[in-house]
Every structure is written in C-alpha cells, then in structure tokens.
N, C-alpha and C. Protein backbone atom coordinates (compact mmCIF):
# COMPACT_ATOMS: atom_id res chain seq x y z
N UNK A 1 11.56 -51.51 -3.61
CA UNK A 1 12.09 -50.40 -2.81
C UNK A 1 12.29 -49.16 -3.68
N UNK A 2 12.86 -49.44 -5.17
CA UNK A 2 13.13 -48.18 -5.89
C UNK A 2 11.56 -47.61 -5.91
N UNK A 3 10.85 -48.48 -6.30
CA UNK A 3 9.14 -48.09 -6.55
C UNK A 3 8.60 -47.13 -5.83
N UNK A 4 8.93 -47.48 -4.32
CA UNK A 4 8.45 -46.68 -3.13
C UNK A 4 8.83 -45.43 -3.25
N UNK A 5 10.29 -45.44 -3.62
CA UNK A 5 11.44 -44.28 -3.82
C UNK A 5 10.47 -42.91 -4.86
N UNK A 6 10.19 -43.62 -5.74
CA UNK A 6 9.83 -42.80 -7.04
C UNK A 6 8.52 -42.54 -6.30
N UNK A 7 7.57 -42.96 -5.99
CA UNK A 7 5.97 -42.53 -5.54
C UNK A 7 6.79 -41.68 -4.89
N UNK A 8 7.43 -41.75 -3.52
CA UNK A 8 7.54 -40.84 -2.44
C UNK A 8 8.24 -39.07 -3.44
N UNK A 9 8.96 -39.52 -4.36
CA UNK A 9 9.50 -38.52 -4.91
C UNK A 9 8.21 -38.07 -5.55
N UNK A 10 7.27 -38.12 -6.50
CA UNK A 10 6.81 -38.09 -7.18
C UNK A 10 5.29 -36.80 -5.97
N UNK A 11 5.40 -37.82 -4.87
CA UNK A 11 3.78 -36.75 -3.89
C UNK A 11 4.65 -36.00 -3.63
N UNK A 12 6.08 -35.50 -3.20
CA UNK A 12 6.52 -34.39 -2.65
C UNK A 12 6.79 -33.24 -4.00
N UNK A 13 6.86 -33.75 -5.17
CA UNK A 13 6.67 -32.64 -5.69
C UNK A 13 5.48 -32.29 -6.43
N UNK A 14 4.37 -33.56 -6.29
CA UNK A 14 3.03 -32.85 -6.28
C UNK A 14 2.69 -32.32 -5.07
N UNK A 15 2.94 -32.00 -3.52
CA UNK A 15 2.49 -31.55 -2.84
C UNK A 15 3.30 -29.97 -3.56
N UNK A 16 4.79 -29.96 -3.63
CA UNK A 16 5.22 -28.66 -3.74
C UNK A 16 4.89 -28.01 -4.64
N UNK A 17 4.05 -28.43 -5.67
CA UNK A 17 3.35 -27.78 -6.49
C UNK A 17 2.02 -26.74 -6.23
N UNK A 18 1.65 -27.69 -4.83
CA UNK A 18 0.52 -27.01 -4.90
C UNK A 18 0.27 -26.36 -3.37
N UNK A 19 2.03 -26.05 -2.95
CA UNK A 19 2.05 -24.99 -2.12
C UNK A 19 2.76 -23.71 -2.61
N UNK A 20 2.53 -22.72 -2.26
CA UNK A 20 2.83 -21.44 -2.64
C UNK A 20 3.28 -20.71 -1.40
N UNK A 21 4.71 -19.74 -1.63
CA UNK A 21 5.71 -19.00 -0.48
C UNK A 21 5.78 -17.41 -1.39
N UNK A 22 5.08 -16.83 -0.66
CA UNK A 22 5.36 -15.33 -1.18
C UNK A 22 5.90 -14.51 -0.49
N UNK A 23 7.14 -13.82 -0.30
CA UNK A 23 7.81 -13.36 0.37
C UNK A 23 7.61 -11.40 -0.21
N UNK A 24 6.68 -10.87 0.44
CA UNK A 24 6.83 -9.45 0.04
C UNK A 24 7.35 -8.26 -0.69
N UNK A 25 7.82 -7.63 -1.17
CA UNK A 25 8.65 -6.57 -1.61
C UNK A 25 8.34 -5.33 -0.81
N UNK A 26 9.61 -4.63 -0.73
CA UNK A 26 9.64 -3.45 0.17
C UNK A 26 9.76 -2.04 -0.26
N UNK A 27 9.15 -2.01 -1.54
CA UNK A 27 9.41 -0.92 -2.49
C UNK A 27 8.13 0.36 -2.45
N UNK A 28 8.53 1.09 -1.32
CA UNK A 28 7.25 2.10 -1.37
C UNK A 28 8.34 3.60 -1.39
N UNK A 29 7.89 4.21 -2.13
CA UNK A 29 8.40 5.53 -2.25
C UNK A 29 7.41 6.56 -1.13
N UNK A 30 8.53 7.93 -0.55
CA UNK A 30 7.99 8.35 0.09
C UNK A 30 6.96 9.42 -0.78
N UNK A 31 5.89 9.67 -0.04
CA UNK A 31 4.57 10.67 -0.76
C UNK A 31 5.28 12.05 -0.57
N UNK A 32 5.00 13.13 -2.07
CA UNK A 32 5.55 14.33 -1.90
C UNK A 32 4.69 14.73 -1.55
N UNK A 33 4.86 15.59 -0.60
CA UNK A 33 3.62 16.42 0.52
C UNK A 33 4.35 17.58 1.19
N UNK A 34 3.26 18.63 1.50
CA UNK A 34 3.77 19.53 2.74
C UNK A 34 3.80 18.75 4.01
N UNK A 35 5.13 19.02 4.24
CA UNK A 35 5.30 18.33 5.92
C UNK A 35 4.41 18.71 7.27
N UNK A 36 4.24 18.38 7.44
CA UNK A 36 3.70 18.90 9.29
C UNK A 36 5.20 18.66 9.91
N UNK A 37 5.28 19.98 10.82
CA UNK A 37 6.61 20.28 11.70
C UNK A 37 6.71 19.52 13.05
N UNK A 38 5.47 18.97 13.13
CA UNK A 38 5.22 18.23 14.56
C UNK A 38 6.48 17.15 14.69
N UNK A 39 7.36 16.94 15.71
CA UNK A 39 8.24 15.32 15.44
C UNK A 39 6.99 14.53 16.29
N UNK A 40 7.29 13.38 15.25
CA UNK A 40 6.07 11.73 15.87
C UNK A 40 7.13 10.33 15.90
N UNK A 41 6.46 10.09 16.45
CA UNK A 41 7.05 8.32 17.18
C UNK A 41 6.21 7.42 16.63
N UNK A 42 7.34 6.20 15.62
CA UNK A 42 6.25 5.11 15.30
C UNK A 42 6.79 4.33 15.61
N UNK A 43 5.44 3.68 16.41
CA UNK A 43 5.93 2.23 17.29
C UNK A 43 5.44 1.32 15.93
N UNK A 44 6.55 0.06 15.90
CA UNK A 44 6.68 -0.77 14.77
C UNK A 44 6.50 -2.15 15.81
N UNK A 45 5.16 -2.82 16.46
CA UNK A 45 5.39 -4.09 17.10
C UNK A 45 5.92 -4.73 16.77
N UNK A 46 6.38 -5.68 17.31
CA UNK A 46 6.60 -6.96 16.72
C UNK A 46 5.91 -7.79 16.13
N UNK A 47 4.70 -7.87 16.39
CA UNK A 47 3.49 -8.49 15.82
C UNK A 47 3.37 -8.18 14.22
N UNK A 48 3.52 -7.21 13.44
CA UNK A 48 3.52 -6.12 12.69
C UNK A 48 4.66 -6.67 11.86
N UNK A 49 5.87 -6.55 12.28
CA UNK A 49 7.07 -6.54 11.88
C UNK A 49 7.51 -8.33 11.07
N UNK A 50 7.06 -8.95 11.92
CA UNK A 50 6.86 -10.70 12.20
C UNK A 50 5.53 -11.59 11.13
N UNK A 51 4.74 -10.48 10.96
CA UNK A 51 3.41 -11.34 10.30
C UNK A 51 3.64 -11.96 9.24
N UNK A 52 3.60 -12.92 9.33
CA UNK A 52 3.00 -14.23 7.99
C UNK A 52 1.00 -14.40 7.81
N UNK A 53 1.11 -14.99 6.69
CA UNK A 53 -0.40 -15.29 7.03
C UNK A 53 -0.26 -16.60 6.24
N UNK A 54 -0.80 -17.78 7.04
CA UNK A 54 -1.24 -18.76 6.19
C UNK A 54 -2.36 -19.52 6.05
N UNK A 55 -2.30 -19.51 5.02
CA UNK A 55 -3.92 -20.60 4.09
C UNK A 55 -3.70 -21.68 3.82
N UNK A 56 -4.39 -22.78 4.84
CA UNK A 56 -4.26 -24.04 4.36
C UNK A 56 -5.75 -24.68 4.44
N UNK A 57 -6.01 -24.49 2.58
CA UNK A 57 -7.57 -25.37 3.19
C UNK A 57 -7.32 -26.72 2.75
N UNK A 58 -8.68 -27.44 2.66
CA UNK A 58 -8.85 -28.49 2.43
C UNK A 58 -8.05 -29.05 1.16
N UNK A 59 -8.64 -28.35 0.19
CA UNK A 59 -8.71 -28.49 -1.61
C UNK A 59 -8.10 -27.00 -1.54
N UNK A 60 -7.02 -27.47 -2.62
CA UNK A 60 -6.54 -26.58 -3.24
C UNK A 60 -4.96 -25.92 -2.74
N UNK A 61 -4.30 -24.76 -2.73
CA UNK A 61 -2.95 -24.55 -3.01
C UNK A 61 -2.63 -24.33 -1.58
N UNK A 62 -1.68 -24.65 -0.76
CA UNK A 62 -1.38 -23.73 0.29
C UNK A 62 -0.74 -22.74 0.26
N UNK A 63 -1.05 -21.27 1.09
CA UNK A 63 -0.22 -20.52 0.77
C UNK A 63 0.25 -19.98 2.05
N UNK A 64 1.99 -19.18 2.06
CA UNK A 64 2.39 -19.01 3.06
C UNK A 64 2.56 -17.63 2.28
N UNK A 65 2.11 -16.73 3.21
CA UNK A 65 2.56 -14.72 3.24
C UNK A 65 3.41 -13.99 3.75
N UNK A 66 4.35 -13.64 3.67
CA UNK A 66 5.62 -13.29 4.20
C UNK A 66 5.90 -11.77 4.13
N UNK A 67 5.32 -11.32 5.56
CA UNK A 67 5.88 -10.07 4.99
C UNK A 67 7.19 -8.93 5.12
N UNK A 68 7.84 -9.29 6.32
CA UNK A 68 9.08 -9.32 6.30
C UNK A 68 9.53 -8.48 7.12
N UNK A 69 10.05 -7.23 6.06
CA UNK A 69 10.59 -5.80 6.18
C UNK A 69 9.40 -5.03 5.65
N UNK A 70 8.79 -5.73 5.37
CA UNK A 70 7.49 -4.67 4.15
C UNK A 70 6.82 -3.40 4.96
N UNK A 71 6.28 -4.12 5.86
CA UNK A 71 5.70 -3.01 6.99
C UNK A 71 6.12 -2.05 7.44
N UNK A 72 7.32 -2.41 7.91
CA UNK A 72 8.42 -1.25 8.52
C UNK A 72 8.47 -0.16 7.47
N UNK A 73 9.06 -0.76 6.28
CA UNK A 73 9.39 0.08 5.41
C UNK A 73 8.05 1.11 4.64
N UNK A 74 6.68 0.43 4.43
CA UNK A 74 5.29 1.05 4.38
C UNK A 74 5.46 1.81 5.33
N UNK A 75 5.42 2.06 6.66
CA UNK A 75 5.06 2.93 7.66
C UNK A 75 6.07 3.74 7.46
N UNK A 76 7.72 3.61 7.76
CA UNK A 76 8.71 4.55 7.32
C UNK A 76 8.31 5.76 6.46
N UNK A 77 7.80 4.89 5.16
CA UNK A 77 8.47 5.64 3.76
C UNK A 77 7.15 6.58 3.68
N UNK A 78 5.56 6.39 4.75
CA UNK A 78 4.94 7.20 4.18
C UNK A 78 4.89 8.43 5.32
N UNK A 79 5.51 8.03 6.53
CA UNK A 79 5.16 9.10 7.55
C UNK A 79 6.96 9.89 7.31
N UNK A 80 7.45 9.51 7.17
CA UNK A 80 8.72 10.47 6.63
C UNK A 80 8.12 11.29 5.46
N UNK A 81 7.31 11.00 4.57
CA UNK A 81 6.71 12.02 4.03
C UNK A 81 5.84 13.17 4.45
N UNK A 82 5.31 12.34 6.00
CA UNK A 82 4.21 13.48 6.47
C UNK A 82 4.62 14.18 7.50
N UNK A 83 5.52 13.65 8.01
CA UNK A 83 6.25 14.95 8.98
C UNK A 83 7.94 15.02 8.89
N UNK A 84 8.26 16.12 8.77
CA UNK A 84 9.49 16.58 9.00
C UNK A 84 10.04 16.12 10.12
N UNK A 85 9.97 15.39 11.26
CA UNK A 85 11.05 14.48 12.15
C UNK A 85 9.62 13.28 12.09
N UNK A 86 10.45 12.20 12.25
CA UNK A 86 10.34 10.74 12.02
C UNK A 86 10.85 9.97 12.89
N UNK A 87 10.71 9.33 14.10
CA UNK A 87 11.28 7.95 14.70
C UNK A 87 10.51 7.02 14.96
N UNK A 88 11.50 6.02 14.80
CA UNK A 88 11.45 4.58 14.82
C UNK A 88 11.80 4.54 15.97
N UNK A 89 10.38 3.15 16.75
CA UNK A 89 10.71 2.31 17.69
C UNK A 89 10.24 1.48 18.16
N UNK A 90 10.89 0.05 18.20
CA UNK A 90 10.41 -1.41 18.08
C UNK A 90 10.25 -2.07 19.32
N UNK A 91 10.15 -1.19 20.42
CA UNK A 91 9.63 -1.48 22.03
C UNK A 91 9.28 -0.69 22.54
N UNK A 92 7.94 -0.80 23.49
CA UNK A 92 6.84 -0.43 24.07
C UNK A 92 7.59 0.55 24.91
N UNK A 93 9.06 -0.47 25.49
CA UNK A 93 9.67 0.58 26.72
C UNK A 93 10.42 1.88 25.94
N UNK A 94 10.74 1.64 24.88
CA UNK A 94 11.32 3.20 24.37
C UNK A 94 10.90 4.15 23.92
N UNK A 95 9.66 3.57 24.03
CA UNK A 95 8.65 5.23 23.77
C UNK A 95 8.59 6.46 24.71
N UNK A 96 9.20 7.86 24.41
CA UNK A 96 9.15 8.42 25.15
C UNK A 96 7.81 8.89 26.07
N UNK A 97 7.55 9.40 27.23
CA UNK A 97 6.32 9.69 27.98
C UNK A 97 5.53 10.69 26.96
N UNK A 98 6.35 11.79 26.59
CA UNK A 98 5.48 12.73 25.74
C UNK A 98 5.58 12.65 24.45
N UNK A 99 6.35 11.89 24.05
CA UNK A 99 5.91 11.95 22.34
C UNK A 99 4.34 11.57 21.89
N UNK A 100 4.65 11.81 21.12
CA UNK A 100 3.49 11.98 20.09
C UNK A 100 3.44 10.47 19.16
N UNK A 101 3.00 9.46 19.16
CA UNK A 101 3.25 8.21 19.17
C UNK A 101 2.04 7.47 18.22
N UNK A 102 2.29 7.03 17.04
CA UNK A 102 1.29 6.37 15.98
C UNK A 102 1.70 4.84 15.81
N UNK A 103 0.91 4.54 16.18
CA UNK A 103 0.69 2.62 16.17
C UNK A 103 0.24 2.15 14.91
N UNK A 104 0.42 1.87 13.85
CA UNK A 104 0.22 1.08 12.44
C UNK A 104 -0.08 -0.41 13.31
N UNK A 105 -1.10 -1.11 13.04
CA UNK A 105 -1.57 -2.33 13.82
C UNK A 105 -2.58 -3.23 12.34
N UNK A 106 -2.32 -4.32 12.45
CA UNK A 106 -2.82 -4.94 10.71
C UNK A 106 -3.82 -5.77 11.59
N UNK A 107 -5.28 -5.56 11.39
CA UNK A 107 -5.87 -6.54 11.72
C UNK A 107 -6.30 -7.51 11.15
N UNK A 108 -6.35 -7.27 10.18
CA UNK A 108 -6.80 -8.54 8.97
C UNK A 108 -6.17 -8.79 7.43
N UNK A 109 -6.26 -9.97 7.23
CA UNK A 109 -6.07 -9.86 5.45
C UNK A 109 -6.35 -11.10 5.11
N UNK A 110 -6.88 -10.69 3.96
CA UNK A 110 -7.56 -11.44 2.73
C UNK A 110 -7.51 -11.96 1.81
N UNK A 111 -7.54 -12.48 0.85
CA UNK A 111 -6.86 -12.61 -0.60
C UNK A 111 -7.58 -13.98 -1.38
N UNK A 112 -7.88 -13.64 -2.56
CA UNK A 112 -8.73 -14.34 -3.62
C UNK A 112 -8.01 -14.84 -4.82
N UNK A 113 -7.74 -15.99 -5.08
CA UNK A 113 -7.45 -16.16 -6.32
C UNK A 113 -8.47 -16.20 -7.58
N UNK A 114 -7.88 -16.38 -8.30
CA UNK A 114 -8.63 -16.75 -9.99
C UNK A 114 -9.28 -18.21 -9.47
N UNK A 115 -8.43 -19.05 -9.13
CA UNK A 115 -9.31 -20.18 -8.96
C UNK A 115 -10.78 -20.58 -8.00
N UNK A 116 -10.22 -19.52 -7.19
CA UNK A 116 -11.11 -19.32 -6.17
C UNK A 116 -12.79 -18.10 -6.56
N UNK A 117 -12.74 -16.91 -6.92
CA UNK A 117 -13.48 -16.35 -7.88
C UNK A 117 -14.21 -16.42 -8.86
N UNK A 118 -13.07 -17.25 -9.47
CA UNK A 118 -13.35 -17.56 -11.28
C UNK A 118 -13.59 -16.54 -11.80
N UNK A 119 -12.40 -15.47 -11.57
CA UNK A 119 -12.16 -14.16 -12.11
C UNK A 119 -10.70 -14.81 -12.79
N UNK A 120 -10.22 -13.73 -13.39
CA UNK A 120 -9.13 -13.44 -14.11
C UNK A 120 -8.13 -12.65 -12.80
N UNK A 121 -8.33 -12.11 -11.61
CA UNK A 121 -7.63 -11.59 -10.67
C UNK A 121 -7.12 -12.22 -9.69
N UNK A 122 -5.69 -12.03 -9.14
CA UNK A 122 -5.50 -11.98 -7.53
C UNK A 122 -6.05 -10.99 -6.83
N UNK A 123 -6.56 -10.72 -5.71
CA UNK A 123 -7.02 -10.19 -5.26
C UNK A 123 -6.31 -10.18 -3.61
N UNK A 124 -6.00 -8.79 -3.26
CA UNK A 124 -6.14 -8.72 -1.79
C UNK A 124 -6.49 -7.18 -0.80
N UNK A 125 -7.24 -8.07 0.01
CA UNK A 125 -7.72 -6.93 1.15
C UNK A 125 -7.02 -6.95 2.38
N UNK A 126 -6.59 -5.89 3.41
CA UNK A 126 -5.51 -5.65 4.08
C UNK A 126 -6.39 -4.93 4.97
N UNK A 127 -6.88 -5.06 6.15
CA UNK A 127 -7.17 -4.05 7.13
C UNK A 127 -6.69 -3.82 8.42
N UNK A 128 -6.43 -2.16 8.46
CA UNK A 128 -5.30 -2.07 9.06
C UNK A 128 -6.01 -1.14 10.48
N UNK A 129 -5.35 -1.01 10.90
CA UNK A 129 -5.77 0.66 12.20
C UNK A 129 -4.36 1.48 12.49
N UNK A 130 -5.10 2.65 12.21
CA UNK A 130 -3.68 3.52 12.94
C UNK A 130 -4.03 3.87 14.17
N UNK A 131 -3.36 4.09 15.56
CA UNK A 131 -3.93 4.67 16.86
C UNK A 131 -2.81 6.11 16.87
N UNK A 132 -3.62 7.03 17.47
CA UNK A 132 -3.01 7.87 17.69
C UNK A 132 -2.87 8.22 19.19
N UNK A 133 -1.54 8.55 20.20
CA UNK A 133 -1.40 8.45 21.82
C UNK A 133 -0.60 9.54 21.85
N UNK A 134 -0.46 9.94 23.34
CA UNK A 134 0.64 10.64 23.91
C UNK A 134 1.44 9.59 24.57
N UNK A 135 2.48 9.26 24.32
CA UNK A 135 3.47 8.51 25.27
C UNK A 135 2.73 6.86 25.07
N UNK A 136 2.92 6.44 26.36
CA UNK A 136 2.10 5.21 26.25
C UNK A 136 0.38 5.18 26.77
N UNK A 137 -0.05 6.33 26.78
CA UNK A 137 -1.35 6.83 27.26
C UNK A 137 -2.60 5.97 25.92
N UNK A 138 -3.61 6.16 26.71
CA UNK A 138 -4.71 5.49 25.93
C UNK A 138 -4.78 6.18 24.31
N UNK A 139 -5.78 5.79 23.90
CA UNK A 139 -5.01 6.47 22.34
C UNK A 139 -6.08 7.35 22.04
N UNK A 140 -5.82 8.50 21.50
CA UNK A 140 -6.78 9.69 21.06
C UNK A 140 -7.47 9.58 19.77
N UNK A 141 -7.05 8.79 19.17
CA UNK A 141 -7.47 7.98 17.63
C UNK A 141 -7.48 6.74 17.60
N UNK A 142 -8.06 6.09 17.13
CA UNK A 142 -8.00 4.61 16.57
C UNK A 142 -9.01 4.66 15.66
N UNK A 143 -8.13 4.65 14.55
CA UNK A 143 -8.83 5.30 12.76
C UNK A 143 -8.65 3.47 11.88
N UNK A 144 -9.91 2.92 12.09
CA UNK A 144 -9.41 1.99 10.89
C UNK A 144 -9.89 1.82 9.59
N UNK A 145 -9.31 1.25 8.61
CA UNK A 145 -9.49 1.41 7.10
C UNK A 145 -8.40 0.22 6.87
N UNK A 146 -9.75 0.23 5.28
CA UNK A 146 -8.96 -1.13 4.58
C UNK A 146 -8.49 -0.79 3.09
N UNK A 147 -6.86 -1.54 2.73
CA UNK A 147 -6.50 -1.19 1.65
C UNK A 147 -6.95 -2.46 0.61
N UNK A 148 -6.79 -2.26 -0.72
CA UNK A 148 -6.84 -3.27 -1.96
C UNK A 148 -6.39 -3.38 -3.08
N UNK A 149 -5.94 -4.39 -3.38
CA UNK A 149 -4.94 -4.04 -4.39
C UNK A 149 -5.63 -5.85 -5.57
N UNK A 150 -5.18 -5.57 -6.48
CA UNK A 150 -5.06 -6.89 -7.42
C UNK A 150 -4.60 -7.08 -8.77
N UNK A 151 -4.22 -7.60 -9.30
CA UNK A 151 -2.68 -8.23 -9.87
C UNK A 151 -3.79 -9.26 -11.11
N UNK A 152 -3.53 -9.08 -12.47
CA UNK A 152 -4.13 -9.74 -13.14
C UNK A 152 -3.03 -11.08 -13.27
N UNK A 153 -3.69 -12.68 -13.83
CA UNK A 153 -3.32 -13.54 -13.84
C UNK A 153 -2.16 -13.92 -14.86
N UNK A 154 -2.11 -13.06 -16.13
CA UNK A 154 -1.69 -13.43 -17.21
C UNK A 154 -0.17 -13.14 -17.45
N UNK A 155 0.82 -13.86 -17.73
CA UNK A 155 1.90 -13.31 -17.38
C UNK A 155 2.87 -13.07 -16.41
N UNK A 156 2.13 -13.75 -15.12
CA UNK A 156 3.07 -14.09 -14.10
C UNK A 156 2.70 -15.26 -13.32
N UNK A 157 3.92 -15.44 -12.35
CA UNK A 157 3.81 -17.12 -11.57
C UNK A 157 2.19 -16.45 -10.47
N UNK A 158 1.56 -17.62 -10.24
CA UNK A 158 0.96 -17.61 -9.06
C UNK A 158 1.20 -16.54 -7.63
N UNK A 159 2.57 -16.95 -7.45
CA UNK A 159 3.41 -16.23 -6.48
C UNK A 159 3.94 -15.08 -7.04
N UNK A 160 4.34 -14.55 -8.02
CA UNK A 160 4.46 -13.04 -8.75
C UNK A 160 3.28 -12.43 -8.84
N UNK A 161 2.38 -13.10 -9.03
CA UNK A 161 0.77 -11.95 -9.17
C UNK A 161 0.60 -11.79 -7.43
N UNK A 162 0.00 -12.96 -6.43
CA UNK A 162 0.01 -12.36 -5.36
C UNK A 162 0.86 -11.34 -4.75
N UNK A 163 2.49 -11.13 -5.11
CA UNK A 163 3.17 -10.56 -4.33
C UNK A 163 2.93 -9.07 -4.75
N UNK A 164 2.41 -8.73 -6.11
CA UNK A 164 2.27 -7.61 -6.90
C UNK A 164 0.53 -7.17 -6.42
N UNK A 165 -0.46 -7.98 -6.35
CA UNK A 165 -1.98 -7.47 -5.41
C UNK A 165 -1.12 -7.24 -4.40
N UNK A 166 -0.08 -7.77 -3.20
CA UNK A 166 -0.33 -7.09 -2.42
C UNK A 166 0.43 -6.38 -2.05
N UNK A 167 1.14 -6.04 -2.46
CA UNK A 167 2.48 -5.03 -3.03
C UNK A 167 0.99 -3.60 -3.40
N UNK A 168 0.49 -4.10 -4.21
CA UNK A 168 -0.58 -2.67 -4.61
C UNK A 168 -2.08 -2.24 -3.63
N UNK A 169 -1.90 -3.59 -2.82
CA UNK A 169 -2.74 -2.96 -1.71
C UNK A 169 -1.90 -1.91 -0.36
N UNK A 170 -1.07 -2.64 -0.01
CA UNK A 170 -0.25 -1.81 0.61
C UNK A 170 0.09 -0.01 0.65
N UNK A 171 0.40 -0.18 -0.90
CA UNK A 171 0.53 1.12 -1.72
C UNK A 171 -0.91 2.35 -1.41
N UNK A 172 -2.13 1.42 -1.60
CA UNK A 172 -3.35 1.56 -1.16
C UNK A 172 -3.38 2.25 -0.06
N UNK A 173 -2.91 1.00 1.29
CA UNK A 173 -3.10 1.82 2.70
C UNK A 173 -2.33 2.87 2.82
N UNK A 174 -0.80 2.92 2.05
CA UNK A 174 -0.22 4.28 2.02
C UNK A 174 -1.45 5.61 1.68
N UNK A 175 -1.99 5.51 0.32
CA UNK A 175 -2.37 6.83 0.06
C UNK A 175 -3.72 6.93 1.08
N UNK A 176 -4.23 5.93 1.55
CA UNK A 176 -5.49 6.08 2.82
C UNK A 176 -4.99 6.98 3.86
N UNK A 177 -3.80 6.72 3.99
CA UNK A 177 -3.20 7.26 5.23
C UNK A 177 -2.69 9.08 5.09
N UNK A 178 -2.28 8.98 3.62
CA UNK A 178 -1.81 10.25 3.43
C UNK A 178 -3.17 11.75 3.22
N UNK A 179 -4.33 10.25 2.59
CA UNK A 179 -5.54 11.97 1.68
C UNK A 179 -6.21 11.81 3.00
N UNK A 180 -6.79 10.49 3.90
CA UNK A 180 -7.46 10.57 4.83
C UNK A 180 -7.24 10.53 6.63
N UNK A 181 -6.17 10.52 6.83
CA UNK A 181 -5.98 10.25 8.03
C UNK A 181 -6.24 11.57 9.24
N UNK A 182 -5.13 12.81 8.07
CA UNK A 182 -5.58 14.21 8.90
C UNK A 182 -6.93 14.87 8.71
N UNK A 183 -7.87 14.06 7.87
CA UNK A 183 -9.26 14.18 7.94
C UNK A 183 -10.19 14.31 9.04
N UNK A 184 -9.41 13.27 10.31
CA UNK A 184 -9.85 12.35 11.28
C UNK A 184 -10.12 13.39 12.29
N UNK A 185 -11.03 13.83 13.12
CA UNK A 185 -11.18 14.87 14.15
C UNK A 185 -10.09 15.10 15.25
N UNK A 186 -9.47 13.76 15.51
CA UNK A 186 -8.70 14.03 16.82
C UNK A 186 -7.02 14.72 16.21
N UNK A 187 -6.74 13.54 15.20
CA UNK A 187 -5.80 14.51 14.08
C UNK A 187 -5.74 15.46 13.30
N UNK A 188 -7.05 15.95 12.87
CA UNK A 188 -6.92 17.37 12.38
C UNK A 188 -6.77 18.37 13.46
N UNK A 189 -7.49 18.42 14.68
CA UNK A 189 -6.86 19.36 15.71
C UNK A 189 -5.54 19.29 16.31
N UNK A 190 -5.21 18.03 16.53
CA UNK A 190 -3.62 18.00 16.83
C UNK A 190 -2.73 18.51 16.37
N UNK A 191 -2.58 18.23 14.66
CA UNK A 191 -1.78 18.63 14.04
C UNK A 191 -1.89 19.58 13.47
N UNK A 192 -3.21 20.37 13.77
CA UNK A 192 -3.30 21.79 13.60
C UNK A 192 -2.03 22.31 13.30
N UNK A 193 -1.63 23.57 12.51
CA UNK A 193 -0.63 24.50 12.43
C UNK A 193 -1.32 25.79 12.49
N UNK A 194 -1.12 27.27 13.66
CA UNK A 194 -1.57 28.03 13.28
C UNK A 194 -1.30 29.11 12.12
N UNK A 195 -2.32 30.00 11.56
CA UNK A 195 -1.58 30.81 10.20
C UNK A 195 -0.38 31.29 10.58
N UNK A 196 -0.32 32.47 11.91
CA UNK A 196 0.84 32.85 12.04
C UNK A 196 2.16 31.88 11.90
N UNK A 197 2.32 31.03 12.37
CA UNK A 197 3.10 29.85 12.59
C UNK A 197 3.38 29.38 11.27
N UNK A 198 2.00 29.36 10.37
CA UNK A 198 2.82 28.72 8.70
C UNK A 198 3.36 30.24 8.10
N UNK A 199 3.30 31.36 8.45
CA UNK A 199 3.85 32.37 7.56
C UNK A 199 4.76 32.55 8.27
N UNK A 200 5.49 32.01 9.60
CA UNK A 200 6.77 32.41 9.71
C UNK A 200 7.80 31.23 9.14
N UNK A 201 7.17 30.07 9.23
CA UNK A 201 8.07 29.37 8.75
C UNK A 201 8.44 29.56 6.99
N UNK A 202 7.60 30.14 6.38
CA UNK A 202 7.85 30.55 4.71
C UNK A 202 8.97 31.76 4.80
C-alpha cells in the first residue's frame, strides 16, 4: 500500500512538471503622443477580458495562458495615450448610440518553444482586430494585424520566458496600434482634425 502511495506521488509530480501556468503581467506604459480631441468608447468583451489559451498535446509540456487583467490594461494604457477622453465599457448595453466605439477583439495566438523549434527562443504570435463603429452600428473599420514578441531561454523558468515573449508581443500590438492604425482610410478621415481647429487649440 505504501508502494502504491509513493508511485502515485511520484506521476503527480512528474505530470506537474511537465505542465506549465503562466499568468500574464499588466505592465504597459501609456505611448507619449499628440492626443486626438475626439472622446472614444472601448468596449472591453468579455471574451477578451476572460481568455486563457490552452495547449495540450500529445508529447510534451502542457500549457495553460492566463491573461487576466492584461488586455484591459493593453487597450487602456494605449488609447489613453491616443485620445484625450477615454471610456471604458464591459457591456454591449452601455454603449452609448453615438459614441464613437473601438472593439480590441484577439483572434488568435500562438507560441513556440525551444523544444519545439530547436531554437534558443520562446516565441509568440498574437492576432488581434480593432473594429471601428458608431454606437452599436456595423463597424466602419475592421483593421487586423498581428503582434510578436520572444524571450530568449537562458536565465529564466520556462514560465518566466513565456510570460516575458508575451508580455513583448503585446507591447508589439501596442505600437501597431499607435504608428499604424490612423494610417487606416476609414480612421484617418474620422479622426481628421481641421488646421483651423489645431491652431485654435495651441
């Protein structure tokens, strides 16, 4: 009976060895930029807010992705940089009819280990879409792009290098969002400012 005891002890912490829990970090600083005066509405789903991702293959580590607060705080910290009024809102019904309303929506993600490669990197890819709407109206944008980030092996846990790739992909979709987004045709006319309009506000 002790025998049984010790095997059973013995697979649960070879299984916990060779699962992996990465729980995100929420550390994005806001981008220094000229503001746009426009106020915008960001809807934060739940879907968004809630995402895990997990990998369970056959052979090899399982991993669980946690991302938490991360998102919220990514979308926060970079559109408080891009416009001078900012709200948050985490239901469909509190969106006002006429605001001006940006959907951050994650459609995919990715991620490579060293073992997996037979690189020296973690690796991760993140693809995201922003939509751009009036109110709850169909959307005048739906801009998507993918961020990437990766985290060398040497020097940290398994779970410290992934959380740091994707900690630096993230960072990624931030600056996508900041050099390219008002690139986008339907957002560069929107958020148009006319000259008169920027020389009175100076």
């Amino acid at each position: 009976m002790l025998k049984l005891r010790w095997i059973a002890l013995f697979l649960s912490l070879l299984l916990g060895a060779c699962s992996q829990h990465v729980v995100l970090s929420d550390d994005f600083p806001e981008p220094i930029i000229s503001q746009l005066p426009q106020p915008v509405v960001v809807y934060i789903s739940p879907e968004l807010r809630r995402y895990v991702h997990r990998h369970e293959p056959e052979q090899g580590a399982d991993w669980t992705i946690v991302f938490g607060s991360s998102q919220e705080k990514l979308f926060k910290s970079v559109f408080a940089g891009m416009f001078e009024e900012v709200s948050l809102v985490f239901e469909e019904k509190a969106i006002p009819d006429d605001a001006l309303v940006l959907t951050p929506v994650m459609r995919d993600f990715q991620f490579s280990t060293p073992g997996m490669s037979k690189s020296d990197y973690y690796e991760v890819w993140i693809k995201y879409s922003l939509k751009l709407a009036r109110g709850g109206g169909e959307p005048m944008l739906n801009w998507a792009f993918t961020a990437y980030g990766r985290e060398e092996k040497s020097g940290r846990s398994a779970a410290g290098a992934m959380r740091e790739a994707s900690r630096r992909a993230m960072r990624d979709a931030a600056a996508a969002i900041v050099l390219n987004f008002m690139k986008q045709p339907a957002a560069k006319k929107l958020f148009s400012v006319a000259p008169a309009a920027k020389a009175e506000r100076t």
